[in-house]
C-alpha atoms as a PDB file:
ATOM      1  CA  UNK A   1      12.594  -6.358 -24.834  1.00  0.00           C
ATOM      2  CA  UNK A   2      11.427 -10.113 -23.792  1.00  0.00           C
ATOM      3  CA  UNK A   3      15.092 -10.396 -22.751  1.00  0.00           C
ATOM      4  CA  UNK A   4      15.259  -7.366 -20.751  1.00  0.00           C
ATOM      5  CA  UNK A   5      12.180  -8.129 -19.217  1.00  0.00           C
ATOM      6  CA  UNK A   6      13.404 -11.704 -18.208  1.00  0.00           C
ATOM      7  CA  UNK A   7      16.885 -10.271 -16.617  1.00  0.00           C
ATOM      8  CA  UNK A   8      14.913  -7.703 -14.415  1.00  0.00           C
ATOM      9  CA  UNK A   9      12.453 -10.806 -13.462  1.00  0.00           C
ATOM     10  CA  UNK A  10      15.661 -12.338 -12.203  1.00  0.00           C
ATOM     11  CA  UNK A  11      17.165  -9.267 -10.675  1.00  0.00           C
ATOM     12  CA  UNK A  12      13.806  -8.781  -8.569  1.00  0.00           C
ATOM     13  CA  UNK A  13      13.615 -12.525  -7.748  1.00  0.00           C
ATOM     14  CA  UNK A  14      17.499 -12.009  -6.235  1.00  0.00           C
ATOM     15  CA  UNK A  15      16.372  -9.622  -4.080  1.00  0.00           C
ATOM     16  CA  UNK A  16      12.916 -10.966  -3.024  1.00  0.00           C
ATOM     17  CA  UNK A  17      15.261 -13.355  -1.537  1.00  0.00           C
ATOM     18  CA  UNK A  18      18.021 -11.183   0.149  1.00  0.00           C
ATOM     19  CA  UNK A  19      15.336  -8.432   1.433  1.00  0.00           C
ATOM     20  CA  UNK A  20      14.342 -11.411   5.255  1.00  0.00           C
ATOM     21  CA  UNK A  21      17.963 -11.128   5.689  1.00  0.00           C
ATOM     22  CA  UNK A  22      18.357  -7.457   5.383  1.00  0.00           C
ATOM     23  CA  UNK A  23      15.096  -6.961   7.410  1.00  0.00           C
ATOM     24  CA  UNK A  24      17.097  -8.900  10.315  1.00  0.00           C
ATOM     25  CA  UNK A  25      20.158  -7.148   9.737  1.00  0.00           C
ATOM     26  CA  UNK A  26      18.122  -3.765  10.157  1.00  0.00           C
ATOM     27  CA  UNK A  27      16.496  -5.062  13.175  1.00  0.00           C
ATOM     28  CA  UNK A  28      19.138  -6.591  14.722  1.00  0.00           C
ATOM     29  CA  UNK A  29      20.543  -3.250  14.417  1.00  0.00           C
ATOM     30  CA  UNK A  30      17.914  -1.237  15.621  1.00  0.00           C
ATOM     31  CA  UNK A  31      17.860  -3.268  19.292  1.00  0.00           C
ATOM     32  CA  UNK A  32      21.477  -3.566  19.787  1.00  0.00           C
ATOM     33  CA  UNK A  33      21.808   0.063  18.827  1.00  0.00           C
ATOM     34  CA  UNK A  34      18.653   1.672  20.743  1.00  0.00           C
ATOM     35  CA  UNK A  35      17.927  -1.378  23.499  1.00  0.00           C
ATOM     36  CA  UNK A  36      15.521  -3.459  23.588  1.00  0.00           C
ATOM     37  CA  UNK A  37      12.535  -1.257  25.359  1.00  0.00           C
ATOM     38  CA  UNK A  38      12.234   0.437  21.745  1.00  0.00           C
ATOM     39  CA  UNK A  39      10.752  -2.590  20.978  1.00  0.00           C
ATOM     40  CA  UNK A  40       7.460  -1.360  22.359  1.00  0.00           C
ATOM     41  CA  UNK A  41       6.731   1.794  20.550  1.00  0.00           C
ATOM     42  CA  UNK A  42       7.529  -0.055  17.197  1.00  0.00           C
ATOM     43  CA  UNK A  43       4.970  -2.168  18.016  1.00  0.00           C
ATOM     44  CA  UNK A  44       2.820   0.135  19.287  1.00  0.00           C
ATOM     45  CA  UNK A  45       3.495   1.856  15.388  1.00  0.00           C
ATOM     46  CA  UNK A  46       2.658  -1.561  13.887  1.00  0.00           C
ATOM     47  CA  UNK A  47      -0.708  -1.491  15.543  1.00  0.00           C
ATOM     48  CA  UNK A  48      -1.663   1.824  15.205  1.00  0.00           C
ATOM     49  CA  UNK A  49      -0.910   1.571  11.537  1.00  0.00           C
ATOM     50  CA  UNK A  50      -2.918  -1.110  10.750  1.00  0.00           C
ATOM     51  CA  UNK A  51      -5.979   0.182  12.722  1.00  0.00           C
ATOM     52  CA  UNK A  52      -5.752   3.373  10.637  1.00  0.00           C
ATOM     53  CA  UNK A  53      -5.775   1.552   7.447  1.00  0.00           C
ATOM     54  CA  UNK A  54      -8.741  -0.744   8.871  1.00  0.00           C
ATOM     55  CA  UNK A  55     -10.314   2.606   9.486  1.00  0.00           C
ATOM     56  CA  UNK A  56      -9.999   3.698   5.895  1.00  0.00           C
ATOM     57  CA  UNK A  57     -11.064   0.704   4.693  1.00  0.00           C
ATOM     58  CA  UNK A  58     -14.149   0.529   6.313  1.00  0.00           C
ATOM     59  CA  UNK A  59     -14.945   4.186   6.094  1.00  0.00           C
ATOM     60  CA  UNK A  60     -14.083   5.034   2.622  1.00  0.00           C
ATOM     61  CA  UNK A  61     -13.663   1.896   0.247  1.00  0.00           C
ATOM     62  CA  UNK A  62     -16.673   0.561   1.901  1.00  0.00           C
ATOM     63  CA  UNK A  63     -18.895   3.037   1.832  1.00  0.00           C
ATOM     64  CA  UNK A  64     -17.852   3.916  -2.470  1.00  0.00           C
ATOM     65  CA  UNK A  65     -19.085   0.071  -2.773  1.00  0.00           C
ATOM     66  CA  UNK A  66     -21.934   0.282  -0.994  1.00  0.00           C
ATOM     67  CA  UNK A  67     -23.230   3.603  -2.695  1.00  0.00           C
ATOM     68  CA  UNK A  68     -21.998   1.723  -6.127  1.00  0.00           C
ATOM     69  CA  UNK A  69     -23.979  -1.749  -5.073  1.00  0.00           C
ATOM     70  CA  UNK A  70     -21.439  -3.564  -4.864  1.00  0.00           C
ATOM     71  CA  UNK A  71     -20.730  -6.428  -2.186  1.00  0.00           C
ATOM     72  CA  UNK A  72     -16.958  -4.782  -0.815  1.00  0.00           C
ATOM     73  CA  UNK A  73     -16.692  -8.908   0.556  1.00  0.00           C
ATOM     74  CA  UNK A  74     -17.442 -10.432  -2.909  1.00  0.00           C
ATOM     75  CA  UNK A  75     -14.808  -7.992  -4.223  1.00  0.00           C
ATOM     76  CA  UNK A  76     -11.860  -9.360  -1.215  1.00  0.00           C
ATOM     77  CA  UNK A  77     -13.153 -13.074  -2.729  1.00  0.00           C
ATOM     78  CA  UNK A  78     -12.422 -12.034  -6.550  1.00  0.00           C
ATOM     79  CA  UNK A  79      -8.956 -10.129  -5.794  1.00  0.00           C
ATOM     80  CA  UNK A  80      -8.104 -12.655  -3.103  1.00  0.00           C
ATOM     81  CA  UNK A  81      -4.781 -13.953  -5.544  1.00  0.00           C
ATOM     82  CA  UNK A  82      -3.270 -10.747  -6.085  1.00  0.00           C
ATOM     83  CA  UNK A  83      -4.016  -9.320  -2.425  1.00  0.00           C
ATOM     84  CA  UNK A  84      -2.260 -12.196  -1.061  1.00  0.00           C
ATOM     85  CA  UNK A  85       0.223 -11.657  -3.725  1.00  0.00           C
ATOM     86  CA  UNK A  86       0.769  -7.702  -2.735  1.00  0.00           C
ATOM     87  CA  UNK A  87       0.679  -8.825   0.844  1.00  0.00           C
ATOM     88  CA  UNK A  88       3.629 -11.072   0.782  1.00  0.00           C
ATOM     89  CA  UNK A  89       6.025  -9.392  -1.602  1.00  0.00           C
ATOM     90  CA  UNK A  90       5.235  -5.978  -0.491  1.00  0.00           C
ATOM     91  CA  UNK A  91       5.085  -5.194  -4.407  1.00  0.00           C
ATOM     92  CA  UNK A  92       1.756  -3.857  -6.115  1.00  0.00           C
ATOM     93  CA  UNK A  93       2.984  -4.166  -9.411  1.00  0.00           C
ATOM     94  CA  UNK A  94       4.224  -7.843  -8.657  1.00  0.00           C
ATOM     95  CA  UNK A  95      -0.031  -8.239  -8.197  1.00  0.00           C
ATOM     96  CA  UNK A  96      -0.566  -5.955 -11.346  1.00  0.00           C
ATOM     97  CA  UNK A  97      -1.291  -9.000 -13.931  1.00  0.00           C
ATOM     98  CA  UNK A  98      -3.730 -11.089 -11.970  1.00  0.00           C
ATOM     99  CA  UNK A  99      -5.459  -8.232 -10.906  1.00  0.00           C
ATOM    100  CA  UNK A 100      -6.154  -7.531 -14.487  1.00  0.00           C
ATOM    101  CA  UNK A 101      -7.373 -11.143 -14.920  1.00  0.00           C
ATOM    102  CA  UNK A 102      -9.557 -11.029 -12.127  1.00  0.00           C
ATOM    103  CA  UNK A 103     -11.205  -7.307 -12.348  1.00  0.00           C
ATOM    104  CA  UNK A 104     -11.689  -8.444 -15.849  1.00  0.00           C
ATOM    105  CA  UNK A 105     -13.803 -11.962 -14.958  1.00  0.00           C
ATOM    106  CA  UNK A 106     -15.406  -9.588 -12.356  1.00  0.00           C
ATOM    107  CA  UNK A 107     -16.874  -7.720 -15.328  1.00  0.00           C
ATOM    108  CA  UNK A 108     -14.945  -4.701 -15.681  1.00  0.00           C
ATOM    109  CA  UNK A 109     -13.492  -4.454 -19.300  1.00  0.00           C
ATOM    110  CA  UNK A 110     -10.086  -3.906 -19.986  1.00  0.00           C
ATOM    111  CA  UNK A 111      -9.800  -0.541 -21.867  1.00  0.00           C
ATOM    112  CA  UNK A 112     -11.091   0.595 -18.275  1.00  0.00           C
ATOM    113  CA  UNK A 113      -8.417  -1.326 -16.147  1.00  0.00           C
ATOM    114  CA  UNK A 114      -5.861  -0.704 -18.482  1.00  0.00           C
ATOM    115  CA  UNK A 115      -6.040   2.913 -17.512  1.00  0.00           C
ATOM    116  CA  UNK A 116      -7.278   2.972 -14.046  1.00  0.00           C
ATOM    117  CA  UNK A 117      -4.750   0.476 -12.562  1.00  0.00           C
ATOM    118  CA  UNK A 118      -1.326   1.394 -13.852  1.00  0.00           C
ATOM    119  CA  UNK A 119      -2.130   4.930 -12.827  1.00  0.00           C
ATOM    120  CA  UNK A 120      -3.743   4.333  -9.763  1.00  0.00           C
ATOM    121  CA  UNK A 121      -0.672   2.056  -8.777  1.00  0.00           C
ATOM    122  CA  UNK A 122       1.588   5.462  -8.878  1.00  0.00           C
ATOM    123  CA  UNK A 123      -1.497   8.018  -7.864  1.00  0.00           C
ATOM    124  CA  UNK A 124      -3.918   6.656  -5.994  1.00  0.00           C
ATOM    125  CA  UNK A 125      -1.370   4.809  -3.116  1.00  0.00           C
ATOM    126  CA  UNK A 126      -3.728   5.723   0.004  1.00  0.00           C
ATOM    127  CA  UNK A 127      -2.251   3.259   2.355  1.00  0.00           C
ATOM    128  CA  UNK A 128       1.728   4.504   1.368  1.00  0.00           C
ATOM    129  CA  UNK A 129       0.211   8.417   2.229  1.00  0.00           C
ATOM    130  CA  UNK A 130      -1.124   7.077   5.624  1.00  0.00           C
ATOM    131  CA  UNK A 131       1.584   5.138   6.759  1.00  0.00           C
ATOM    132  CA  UNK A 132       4.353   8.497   5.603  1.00  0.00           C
ATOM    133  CA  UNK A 133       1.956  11.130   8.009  1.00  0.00           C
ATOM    134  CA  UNK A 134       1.886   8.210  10.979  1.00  0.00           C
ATOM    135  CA  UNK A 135       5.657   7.169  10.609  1.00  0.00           C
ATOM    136  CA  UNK A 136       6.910  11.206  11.001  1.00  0.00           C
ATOM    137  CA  UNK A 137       4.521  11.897  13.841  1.00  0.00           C
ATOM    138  CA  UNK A 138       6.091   8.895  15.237  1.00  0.00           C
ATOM    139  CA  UNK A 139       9.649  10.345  15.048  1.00  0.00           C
ATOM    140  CA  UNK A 140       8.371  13.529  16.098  1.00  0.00           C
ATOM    141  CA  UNK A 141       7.028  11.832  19.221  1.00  0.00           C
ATOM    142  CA  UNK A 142       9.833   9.295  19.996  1.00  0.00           C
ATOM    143  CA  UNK A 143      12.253  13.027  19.885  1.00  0.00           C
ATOM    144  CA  UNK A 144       9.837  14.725  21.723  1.00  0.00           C
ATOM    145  CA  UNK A 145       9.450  17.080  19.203  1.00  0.00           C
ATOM    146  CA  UNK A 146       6.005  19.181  19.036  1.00  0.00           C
ATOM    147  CA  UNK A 147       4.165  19.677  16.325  1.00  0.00           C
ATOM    148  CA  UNK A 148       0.908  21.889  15.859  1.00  0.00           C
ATOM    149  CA  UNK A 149      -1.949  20.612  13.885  1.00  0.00           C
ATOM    150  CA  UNK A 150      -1.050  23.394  11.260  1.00  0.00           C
ATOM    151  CA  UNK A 151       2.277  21.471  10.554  1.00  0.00           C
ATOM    152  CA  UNK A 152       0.353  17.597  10.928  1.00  0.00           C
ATOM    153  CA  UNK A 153      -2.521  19.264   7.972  1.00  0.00           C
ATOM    154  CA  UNK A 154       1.129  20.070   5.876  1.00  0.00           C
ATOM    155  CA  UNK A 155       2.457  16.321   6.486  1.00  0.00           C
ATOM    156  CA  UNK A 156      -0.383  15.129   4.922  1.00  0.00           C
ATOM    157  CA  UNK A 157      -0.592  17.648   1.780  1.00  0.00           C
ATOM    158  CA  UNK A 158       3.395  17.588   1.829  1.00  0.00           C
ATOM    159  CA  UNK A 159       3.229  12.959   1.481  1.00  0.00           C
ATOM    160  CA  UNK A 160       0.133  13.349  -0.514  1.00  0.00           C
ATOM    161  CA  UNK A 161       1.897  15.423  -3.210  1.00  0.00           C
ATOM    162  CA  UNK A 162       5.459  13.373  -2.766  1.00  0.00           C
ATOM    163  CA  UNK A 163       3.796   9.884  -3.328  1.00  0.00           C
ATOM    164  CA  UNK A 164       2.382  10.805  -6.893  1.00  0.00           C
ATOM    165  CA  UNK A 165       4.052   8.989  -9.115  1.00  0.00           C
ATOM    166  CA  UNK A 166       5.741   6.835  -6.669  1.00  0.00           C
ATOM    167  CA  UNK A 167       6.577   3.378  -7.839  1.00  0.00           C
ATOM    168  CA  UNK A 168       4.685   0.641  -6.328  1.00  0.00           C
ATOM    169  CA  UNK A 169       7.924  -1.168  -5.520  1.00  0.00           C
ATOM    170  CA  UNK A 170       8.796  -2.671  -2.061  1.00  0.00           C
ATOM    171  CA  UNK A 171      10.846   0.051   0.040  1.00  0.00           C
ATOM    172  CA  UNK A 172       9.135   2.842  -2.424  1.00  0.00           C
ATOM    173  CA  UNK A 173       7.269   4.526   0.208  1.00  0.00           C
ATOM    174  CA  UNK A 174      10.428   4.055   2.605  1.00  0.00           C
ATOM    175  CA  UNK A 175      11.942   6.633   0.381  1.00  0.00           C
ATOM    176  CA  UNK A 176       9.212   9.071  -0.022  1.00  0.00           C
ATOM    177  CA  UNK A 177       9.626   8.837   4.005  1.00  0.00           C
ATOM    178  CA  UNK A 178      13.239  10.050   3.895  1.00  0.00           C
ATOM    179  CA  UNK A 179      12.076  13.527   1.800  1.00  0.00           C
ATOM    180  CA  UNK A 180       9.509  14.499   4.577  1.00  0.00           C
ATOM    181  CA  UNK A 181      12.290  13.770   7.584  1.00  0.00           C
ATOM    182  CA  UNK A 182      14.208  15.810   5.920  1.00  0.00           C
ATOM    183  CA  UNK A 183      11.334  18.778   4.763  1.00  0.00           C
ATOM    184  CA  UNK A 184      10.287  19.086   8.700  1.00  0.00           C
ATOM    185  CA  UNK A 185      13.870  19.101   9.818  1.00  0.00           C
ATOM    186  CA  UNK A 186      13.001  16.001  12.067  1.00  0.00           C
ATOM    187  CA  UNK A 187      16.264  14.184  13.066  1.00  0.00           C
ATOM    188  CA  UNK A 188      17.241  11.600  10.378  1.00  0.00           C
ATOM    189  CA  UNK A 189      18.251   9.004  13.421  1.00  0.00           C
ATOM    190  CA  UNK A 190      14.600   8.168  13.194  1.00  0.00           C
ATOM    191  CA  UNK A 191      14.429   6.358  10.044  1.00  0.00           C
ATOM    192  CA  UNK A 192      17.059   4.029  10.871  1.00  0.00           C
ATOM    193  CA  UNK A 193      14.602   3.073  13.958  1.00  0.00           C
ATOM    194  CA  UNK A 194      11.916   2.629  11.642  1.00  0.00           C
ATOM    195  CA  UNK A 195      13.691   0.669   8.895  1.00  0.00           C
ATOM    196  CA  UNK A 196      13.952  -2.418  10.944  1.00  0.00           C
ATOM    197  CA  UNK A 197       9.998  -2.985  10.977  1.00  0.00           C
ATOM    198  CA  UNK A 198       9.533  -1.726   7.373  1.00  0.00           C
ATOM    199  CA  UNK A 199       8.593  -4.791   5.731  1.00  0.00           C
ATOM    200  CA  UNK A 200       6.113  -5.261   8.303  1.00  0.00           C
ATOM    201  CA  UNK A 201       4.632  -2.066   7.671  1.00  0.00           C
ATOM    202  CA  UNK A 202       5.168  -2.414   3.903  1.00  0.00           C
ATOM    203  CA  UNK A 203       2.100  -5.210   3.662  1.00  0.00           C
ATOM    204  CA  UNK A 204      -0.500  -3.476   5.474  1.00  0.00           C
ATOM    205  CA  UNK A 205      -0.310  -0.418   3.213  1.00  0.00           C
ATOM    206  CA  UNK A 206       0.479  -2.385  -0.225  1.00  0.00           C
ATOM    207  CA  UNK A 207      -2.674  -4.776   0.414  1.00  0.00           C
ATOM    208  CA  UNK A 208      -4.661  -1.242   1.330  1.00  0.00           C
ATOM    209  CA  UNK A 209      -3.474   0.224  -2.306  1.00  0.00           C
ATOM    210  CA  UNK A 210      -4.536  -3.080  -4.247  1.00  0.00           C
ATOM    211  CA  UNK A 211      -7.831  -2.804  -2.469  1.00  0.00           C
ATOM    212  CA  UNK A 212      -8.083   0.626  -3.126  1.00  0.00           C
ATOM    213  CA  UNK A 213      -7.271   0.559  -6.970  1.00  0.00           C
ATOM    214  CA  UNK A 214      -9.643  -2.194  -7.027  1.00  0.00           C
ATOM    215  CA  UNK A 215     -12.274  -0.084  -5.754  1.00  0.00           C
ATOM    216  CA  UNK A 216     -11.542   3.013  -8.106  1.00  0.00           C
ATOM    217  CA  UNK A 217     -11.528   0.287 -11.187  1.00  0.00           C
ATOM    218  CA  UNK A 218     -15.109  -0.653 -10.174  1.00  0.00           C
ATOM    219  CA  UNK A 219     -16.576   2.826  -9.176  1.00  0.00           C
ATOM    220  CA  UNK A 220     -15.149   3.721 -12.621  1.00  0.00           C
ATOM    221  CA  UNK A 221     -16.445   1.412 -14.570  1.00  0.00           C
ATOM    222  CA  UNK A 222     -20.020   1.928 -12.832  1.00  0.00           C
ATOM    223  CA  UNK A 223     -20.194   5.666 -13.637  1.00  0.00           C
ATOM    224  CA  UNK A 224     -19.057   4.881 -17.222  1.00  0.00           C
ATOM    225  CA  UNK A 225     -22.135   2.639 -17.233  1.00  0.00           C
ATOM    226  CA  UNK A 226     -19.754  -0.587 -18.115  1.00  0.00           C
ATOM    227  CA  UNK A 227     -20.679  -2.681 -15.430  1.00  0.00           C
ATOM    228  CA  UNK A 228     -24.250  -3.549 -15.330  1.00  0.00           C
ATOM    229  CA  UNK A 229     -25.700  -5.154 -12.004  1.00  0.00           C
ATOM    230  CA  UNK A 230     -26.580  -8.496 -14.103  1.00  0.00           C
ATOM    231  CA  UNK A 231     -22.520  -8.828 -14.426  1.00  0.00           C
ATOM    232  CA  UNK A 232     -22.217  -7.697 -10.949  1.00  0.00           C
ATOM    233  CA  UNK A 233     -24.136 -10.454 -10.045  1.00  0.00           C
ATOM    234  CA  UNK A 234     -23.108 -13.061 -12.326  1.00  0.00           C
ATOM    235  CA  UNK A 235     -19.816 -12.165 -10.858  1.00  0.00           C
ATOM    236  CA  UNK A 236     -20.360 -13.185  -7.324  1.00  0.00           C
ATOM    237  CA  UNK A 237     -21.059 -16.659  -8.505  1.00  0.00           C
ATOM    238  CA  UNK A 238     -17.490 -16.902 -10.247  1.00  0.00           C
ATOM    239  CA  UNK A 239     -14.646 -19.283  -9.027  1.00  0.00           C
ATOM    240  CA  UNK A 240     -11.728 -16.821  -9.356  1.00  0.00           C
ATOM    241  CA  UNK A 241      -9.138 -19.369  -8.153  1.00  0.00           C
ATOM    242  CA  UNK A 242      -8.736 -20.656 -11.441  1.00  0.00           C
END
């Protein structure tokens, strides 16, 4: 199994380093083959993505914190290593073991993050489900296409029920993308135009998972009455850089 696990390491680490080639590749592509004035509305795409995922942040994960005491900043300062870990390979299970580290010197034990992070990293992916609903009203828009808020209310059941069980993988939510193009009959063209800014869009919503998971492992482990407010605040006064 240690073998196995080693040749997959390997594996992944060969295509960590292929995937800034294929991103240019795929967005080379995408301006030679649509012009360089679609430039714009992928960038307007970027932008409008990560607002929405600011606007989560700071309207859900927040707010759970807050009603949990608990400092949401202190908690950025003890996950800093994996969310800057998520954020660059676009992977949340590349983050997976140092988030158990540094939940656990946060206070929360490990029979609790043993259970709430593996599953969350494959349930509870809010960032993948916002960018899927934004990224097929996009090609709904950029073909003109109308859709009635009936149909946008079934996008957002339809990618809530597809990304269960997802892996948190780069390119997983890509995928997940492809099945609702497809379910709403939208015109398959439209991927192509968004898999040349993928990556880019991969770390905003990976970074809003970790955070997210990191939340649920704390709100957890507060209504199991496993994390005291005397570890809470012993815990702001940890280095976690260690």
């Amino acid at each position: 199994m240690t073998s196995v696990a080693e040749t997959m390491f390997v594996v992944t680490g060969y295509v960590m380093k292929m995937t800034p080639i294929g991103v240019f590749a795929f967005i080379g592509w995408t301006v030679g083959t649509y012009g360089i004035t679609l430039i714009i509305p992928l960038a307007k795409l970027i932008a409008t993505l990560y607002f929405g995922l600011i606007v989560f942040i700071m309207a859900v994960l927040v707010p759970a914190c807050m009603v949990m005491h608990i400092n949401f900043f202190q908690l950025l300062r003890a996950i800093k290593q994996p969310l800057i870990l998520a954020f660059t390979t676009c992977s949340s299970e590349a983050a997976l073991p140092s988030m158990l580290e540094n939940l656990n010197k946060f206070g929360v034990p490990k029979h609790i993050l043993g259970f709430v992070l593996p599953t969350g990293y494959s349930f509870n992916l809010d960032g993948s489900i916002l960018y899927k609903c934004m990224a097929l009203v996009f090609i709904a828009q950029m073909y003109k296409i109308p859709l009635s808020y009936e149909t946008q209310l079934m996008m957002l059941v339809t990618m809530m029920i597809v990304q269960k069980g997802s892996a948190g993988v780069p390119g997983a939510a890509f995928m997940g993308l492809s099945f609702g193009v497809v379910a709403f009959n939208l015109p398959m063209e439209g991927l192509f135009m968004i898999m040349g800014i993928d990556r880019i869009l991969d770390m905003g919503r990976t970074s809003t998972n970790v955070i997210g998971n990191a939340v649920a492992s704390l709100v957890t482990a507060r209504w199991e009455g496993e994390l005291s407010d005397e570890t809470i605040q012993a815990a702001y006064l940890k280095n976690y850089d260690d």
